[in-house]
Protein backbone atom coordinates (compact mmCIF):
# COMPACT_ATOMS: atom_id res chain seq x y z
CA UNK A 1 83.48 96.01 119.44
CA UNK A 2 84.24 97.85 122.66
CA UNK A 3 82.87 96.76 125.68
CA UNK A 4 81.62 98.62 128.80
CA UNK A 5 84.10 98.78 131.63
CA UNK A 6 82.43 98.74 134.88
CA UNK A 7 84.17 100.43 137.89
CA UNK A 8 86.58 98.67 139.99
CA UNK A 9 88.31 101.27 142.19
CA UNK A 10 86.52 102.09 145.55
CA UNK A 11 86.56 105.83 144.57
CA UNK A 12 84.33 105.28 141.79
CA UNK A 13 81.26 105.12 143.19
CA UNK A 14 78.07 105.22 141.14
CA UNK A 15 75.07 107.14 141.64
CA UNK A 16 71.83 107.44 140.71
CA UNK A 17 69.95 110.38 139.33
CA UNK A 18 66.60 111.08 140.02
CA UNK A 19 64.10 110.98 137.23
CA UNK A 20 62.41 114.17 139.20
CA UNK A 21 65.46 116.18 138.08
CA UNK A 22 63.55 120.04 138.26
CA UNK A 23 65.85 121.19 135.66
CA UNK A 24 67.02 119.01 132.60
CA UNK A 25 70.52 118.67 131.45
CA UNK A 26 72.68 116.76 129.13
CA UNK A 27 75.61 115.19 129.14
CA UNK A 28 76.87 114.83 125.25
CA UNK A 29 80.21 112.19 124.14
CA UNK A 30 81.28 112.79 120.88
CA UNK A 31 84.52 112.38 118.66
CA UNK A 32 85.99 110.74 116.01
CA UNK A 33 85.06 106.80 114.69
CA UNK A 34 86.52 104.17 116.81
CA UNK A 35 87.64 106.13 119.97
CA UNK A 36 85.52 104.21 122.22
CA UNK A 37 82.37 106.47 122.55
CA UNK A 38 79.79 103.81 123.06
CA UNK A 39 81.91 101.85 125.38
CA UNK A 40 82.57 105.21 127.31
CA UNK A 41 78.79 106.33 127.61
CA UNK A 42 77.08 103.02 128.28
CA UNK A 43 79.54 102.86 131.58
CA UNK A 44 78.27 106.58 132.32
CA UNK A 45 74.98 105.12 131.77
CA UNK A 46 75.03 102.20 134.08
CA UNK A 47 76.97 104.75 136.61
CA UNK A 48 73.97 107.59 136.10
CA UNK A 49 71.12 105.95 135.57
CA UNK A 50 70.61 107.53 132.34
CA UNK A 51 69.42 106.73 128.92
CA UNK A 52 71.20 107.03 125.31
CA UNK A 53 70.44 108.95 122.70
CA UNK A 54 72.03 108.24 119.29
CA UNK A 55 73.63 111.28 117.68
CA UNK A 56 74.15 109.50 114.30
CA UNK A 57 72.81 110.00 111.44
CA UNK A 58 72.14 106.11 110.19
CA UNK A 59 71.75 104.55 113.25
CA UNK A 60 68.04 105.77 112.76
CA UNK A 61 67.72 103.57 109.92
CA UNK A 62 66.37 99.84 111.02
CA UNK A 63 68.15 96.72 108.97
CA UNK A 64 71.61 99.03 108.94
CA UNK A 65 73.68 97.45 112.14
CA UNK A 66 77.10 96.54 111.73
CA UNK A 67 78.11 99.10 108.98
CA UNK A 68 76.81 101.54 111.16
CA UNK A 69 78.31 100.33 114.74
CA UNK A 70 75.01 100.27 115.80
CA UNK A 71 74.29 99.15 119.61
CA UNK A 72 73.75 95.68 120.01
CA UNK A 73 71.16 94.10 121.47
CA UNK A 74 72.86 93.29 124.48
CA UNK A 75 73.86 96.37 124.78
CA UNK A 76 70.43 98.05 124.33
CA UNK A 77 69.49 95.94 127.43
CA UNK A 78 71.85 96.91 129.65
CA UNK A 79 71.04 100.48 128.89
CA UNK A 80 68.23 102.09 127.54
CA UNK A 81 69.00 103.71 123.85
CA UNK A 82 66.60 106.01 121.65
CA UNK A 83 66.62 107.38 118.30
CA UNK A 84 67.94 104.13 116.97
CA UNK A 85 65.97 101.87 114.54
CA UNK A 86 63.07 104.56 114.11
CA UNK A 87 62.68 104.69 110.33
CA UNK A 88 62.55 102.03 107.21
CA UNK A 89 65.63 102.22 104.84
CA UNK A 90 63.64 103.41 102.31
CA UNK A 91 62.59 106.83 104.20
CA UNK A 92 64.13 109.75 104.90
CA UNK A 93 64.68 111.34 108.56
CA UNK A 94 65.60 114.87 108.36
CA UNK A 95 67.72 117.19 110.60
CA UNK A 96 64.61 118.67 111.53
CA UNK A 97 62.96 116.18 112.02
CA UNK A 98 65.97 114.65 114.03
CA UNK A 99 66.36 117.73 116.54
CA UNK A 100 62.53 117.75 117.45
CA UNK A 101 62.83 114.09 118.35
CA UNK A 102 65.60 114.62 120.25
CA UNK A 103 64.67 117.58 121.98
CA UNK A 104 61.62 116.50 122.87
CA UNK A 105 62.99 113.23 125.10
CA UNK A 106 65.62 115.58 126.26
CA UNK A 107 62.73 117.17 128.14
CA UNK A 108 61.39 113.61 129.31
CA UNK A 109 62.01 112.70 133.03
CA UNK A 110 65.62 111.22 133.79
CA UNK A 111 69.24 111.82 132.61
CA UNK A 112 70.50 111.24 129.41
CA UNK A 113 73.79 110.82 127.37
CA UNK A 114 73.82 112.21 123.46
CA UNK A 115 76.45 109.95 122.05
CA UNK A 116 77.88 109.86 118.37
CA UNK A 117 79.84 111.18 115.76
CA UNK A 118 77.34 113.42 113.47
CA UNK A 119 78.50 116.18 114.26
CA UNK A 120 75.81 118.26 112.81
CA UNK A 121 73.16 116.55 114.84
CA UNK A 122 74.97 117.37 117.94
CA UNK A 123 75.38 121.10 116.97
CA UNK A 124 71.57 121.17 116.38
CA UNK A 125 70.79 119.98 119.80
CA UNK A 126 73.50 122.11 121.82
CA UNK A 127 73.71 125.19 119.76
CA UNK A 128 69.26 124.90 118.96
CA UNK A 129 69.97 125.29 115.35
CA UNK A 130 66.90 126.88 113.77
CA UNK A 131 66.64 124.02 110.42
CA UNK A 132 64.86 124.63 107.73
CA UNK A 133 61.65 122.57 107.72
CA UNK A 134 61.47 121.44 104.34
CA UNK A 135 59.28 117.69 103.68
CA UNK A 136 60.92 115.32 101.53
CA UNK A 137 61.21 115.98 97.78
CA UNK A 138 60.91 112.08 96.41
CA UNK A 139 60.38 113.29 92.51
CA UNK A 140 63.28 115.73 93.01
CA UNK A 141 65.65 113.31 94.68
CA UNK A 142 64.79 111.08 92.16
CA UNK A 143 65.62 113.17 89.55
CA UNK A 144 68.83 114.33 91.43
CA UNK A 145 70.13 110.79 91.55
CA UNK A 146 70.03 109.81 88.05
CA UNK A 147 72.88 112.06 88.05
CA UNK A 148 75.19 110.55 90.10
CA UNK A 149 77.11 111.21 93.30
CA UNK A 150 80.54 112.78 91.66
CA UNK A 151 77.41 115.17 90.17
CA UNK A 152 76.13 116.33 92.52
CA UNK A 153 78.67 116.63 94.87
CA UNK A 154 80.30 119.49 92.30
CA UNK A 155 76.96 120.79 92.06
CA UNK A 156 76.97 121.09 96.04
CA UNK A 157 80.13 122.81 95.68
CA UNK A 158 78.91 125.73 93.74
CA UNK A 159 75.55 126.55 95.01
CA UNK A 160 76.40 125.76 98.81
CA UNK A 161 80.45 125.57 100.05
CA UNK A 162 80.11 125.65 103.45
CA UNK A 163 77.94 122.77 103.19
CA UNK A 164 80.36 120.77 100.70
CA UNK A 165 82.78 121.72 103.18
CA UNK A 166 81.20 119.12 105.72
CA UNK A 167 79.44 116.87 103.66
CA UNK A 168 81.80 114.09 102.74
CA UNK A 169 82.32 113.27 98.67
CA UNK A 170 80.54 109.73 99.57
CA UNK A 171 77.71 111.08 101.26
CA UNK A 172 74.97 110.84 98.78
CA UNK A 173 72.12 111.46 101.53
CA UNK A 174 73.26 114.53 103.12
CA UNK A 175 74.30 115.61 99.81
CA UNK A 176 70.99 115.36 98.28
CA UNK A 177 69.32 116.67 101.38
CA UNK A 178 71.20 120.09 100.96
CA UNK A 179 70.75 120.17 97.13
CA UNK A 180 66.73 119.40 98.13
CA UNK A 181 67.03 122.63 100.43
CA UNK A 182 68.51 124.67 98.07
CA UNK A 183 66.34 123.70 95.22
CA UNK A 184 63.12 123.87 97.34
CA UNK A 185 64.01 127.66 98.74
CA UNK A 186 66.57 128.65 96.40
CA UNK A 187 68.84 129.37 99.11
CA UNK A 188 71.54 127.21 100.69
CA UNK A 189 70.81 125.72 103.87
CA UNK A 190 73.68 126.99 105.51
CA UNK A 191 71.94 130.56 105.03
CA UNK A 192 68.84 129.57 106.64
CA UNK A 193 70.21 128.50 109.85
CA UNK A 194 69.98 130.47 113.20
CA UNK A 195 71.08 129.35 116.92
CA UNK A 196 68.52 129.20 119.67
CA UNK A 197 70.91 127.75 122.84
CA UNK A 198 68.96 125.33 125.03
CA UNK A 199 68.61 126.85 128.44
CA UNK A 200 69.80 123.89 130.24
CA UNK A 201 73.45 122.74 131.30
CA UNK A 202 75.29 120.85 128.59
CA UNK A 203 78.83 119.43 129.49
CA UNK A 204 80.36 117.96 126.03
CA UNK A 205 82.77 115.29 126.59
CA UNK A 206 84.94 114.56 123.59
CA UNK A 207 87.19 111.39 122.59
CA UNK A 208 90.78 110.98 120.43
CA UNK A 209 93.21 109.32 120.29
CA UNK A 210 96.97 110.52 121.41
CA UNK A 211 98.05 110.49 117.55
CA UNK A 212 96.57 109.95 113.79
CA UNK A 213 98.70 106.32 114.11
CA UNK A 214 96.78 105.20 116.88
CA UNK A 215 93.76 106.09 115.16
CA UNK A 216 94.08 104.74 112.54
CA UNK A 217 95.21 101.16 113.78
CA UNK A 218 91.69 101.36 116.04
CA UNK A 219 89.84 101.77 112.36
CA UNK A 220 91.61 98.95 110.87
CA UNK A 221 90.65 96.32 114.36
CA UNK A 222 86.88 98.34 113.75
CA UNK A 223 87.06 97.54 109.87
CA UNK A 224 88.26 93.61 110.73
CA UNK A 225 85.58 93.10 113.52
CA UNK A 226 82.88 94.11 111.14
CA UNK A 227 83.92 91.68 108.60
CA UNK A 228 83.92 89.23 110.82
CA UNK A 229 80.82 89.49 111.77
CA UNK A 230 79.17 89.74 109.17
CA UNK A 231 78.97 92.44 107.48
CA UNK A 232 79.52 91.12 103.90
CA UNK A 233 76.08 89.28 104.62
CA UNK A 234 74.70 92.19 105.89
CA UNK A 235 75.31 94.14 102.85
CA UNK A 236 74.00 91.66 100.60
CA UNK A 237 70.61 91.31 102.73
CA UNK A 238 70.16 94.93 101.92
CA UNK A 239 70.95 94.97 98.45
CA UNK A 240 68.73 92.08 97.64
CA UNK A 241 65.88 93.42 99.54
CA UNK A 242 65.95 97.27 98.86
CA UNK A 243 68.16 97.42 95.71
CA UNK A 244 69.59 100.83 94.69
CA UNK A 245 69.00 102.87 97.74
CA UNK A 246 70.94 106.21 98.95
CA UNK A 247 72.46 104.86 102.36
CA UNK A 248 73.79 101.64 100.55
CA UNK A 249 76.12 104.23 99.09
CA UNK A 250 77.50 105.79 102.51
CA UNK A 251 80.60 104.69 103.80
CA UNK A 252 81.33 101.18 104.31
CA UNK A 253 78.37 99.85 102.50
CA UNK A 254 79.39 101.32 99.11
CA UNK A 255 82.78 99.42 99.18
CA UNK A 256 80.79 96.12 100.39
CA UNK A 257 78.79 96.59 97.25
CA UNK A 258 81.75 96.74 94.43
CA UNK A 259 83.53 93.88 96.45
CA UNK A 260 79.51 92.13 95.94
CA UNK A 261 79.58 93.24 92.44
CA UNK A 262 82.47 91.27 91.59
CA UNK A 263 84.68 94.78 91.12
CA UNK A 264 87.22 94.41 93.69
CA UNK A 265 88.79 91.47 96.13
CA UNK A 266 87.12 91.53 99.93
CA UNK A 267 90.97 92.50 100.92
CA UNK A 268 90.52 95.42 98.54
CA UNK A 269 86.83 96.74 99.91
CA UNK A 270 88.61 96.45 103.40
CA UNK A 271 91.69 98.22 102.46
CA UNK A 272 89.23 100.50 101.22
CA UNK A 273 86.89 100.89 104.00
CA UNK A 274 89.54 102.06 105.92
CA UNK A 275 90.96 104.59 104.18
CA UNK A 276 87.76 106.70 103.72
CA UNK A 277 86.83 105.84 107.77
CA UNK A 278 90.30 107.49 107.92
CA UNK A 279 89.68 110.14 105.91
CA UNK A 280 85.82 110.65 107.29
CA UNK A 281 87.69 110.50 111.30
CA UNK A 282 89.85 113.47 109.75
CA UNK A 283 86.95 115.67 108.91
CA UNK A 284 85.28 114.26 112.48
CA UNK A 285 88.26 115.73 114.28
CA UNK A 286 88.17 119.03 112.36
CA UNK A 287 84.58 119.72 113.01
CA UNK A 288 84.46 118.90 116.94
CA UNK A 289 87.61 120.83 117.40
CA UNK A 290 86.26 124.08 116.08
CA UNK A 291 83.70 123.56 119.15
CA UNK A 292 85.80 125.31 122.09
CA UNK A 293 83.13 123.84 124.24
CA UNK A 294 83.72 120.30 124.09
CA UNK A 295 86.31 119.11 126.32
CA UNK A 296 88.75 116.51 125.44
CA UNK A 297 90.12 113.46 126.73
CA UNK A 298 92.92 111.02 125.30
CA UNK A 299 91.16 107.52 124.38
CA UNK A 300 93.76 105.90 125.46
CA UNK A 301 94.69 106.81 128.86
CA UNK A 302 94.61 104.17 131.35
CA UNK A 303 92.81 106.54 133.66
CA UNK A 304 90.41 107.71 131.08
CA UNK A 305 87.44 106.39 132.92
CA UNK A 306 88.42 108.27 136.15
CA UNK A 307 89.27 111.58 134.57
CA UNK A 308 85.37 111.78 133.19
CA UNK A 309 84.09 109.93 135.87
CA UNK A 310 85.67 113.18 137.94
CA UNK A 311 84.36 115.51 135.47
CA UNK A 312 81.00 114.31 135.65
CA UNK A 313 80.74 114.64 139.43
CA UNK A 314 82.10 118.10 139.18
CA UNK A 315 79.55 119.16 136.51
CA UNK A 316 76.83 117.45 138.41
CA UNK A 317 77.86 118.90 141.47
CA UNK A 318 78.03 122.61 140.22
CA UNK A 319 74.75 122.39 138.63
CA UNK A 320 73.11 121.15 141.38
CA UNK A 321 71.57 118.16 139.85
CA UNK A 322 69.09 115.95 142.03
CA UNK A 323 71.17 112.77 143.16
CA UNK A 324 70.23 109.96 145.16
CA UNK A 325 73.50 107.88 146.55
CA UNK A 326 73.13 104.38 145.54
CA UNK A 327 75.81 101.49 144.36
CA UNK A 328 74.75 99.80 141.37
């Protein structure tokens, strides 16, 4: 996985942040899979004294690590992370319930970095999306899944587009999360949401890649490295211990499962991996660039630590942010 790269050059020199900031502010990295976000944010981190907090939507979920890129443990010593490893696989952490966690440590003393790839959970922290606050349906969902996901998927399509629209054709929990919404209410959830902006200063720093090819070959070294490390056992763990659960059927752990099923070859499930990670980054890419706000900077460039480093200090600078000059 990518590693932190610490500063070298004698113009970048870190600072500290004071945890008596008077006014909060965020500092968000987000993107596509496999740009380099976590590497990018934990050497932000380590520059700002600031915390992480997860924008991803399975990274909650304890037992769920490699399939989900999930920080490791080294890494979660280095820097501190949050909103990772908060529920059981068996529960259900809604958007709601998401953006109240969130915003509350947001409001906690010291900096901190919102880092991930769901995009939805970002836009419900920058934009203050007003969610509907609906509790888990268990009997419903239960129901729902004896379906199937092809099901309800074409059910999602009729009854709520927009949210079809961003849900991928895989994605079984946010899938039955907006069916729940709809059948709870009887109104898609994509009518029931407002925007409340935060009052603080945001500056959203987003990751690609220079072209689709070099993309792409970063999912395929992503795919590889999970493999081998594990994931195949990882997959099985879960399986044996939780059985037929909804996130076992999200990307990456739904192709683990036919190639554990004795349906396809582990060359297959990779080959297969990828494509949908490719297809998933597509949709990535076409939500965050809707967002005029976010700016963007090439994954690739040698100088890429610089050119944010720079940004940073400008946005820190402009907003008057509490500093105190130290070198790590």
């Amino acid at each position: 996985m990518d590693q932190p790269i610490l500063p070298q050059e004698p113009n970048f020199e870190p600072i500290f942040l004071s945890n008596n900031t008077p006014v909060p502010f965020l500092i968000v990295v987000c993107g596509a899979t496999a740009t380099g976000k976590s590497s990018l944010a934990i050497s932000l981190a380590l520059w700002l004294n600031a915390s992480i907090l997860s924008a991803d939507s399975r990274q909650v979920y304890r037992e769920f690590n490699i399939g989900t890129a999930k920080p490791t443990l080294s890494e979660q010593k280095l820097v501190p992370h949050a909103l990772i490893d908060i529920c059981e696989p068996i529960e259900t952490l809604t958007l709601a319930q998401y953006q109240g966690l969130a915003q509350a440590l947001i409001q906690t003393p010291g900096p901190k970095l919102l880092v991930g790839g769901t995009g939805l959970h970002i836009k419900s922290i920058v934009r203050g999306l007003k969610i509907p606050k609906v509790a888990p349906q268990m009997g419903l969902r239960s129901q729902l899944q004896t379906l199937g996901q092809p099901q309800l998927y074409a059910f999602l399509q009729q009854v709520d587009p927009p949210s079809a629209h961003r849900i991928h054709a895989h994605d079984q929990v946010r899938t039955l999360r907006a069916l729940e919404v709809y059948y709870v209410t009887g109104r898609p959830i994509t009518e029931q949401q407002g925007e409340y902006p935060p009052s603080y200063p945001i500056l959203q720093i987003g990751l690609d890649c220079e072209s689709v090819e070099v993309g792409d070959r970063r999912i395929e070294q992503r795919t590889r490295q999970m493999l081998e490390v594990g994931f195949a056992t990882e997959v099985k763990t879960l399986c044996e211990k939780y059985g037929e659960i909804p996130l076992l059927e999200t990307l990456g752990y739904a192709e683990m499962k036919q190639y554990l099923n004795g349906d396809i070859s582990l060359l297959e499930a990779e080959k297969l991996i990828v494509l949908h990670t490719r297809q998933f980054a597509k949709r990535q890419r076409t939500w965050f660039r809707a967002d005029s706000s976010i700016e963007w900077f090439d994954a690739d460039r040698p100088d890429l630590l610089e050119q944010v480093w720079n940004r940073v200090r400008d946005f820190l600078d402009n907003n008057k942010v509490e500093q105190i000059n130290a070198i790590l």
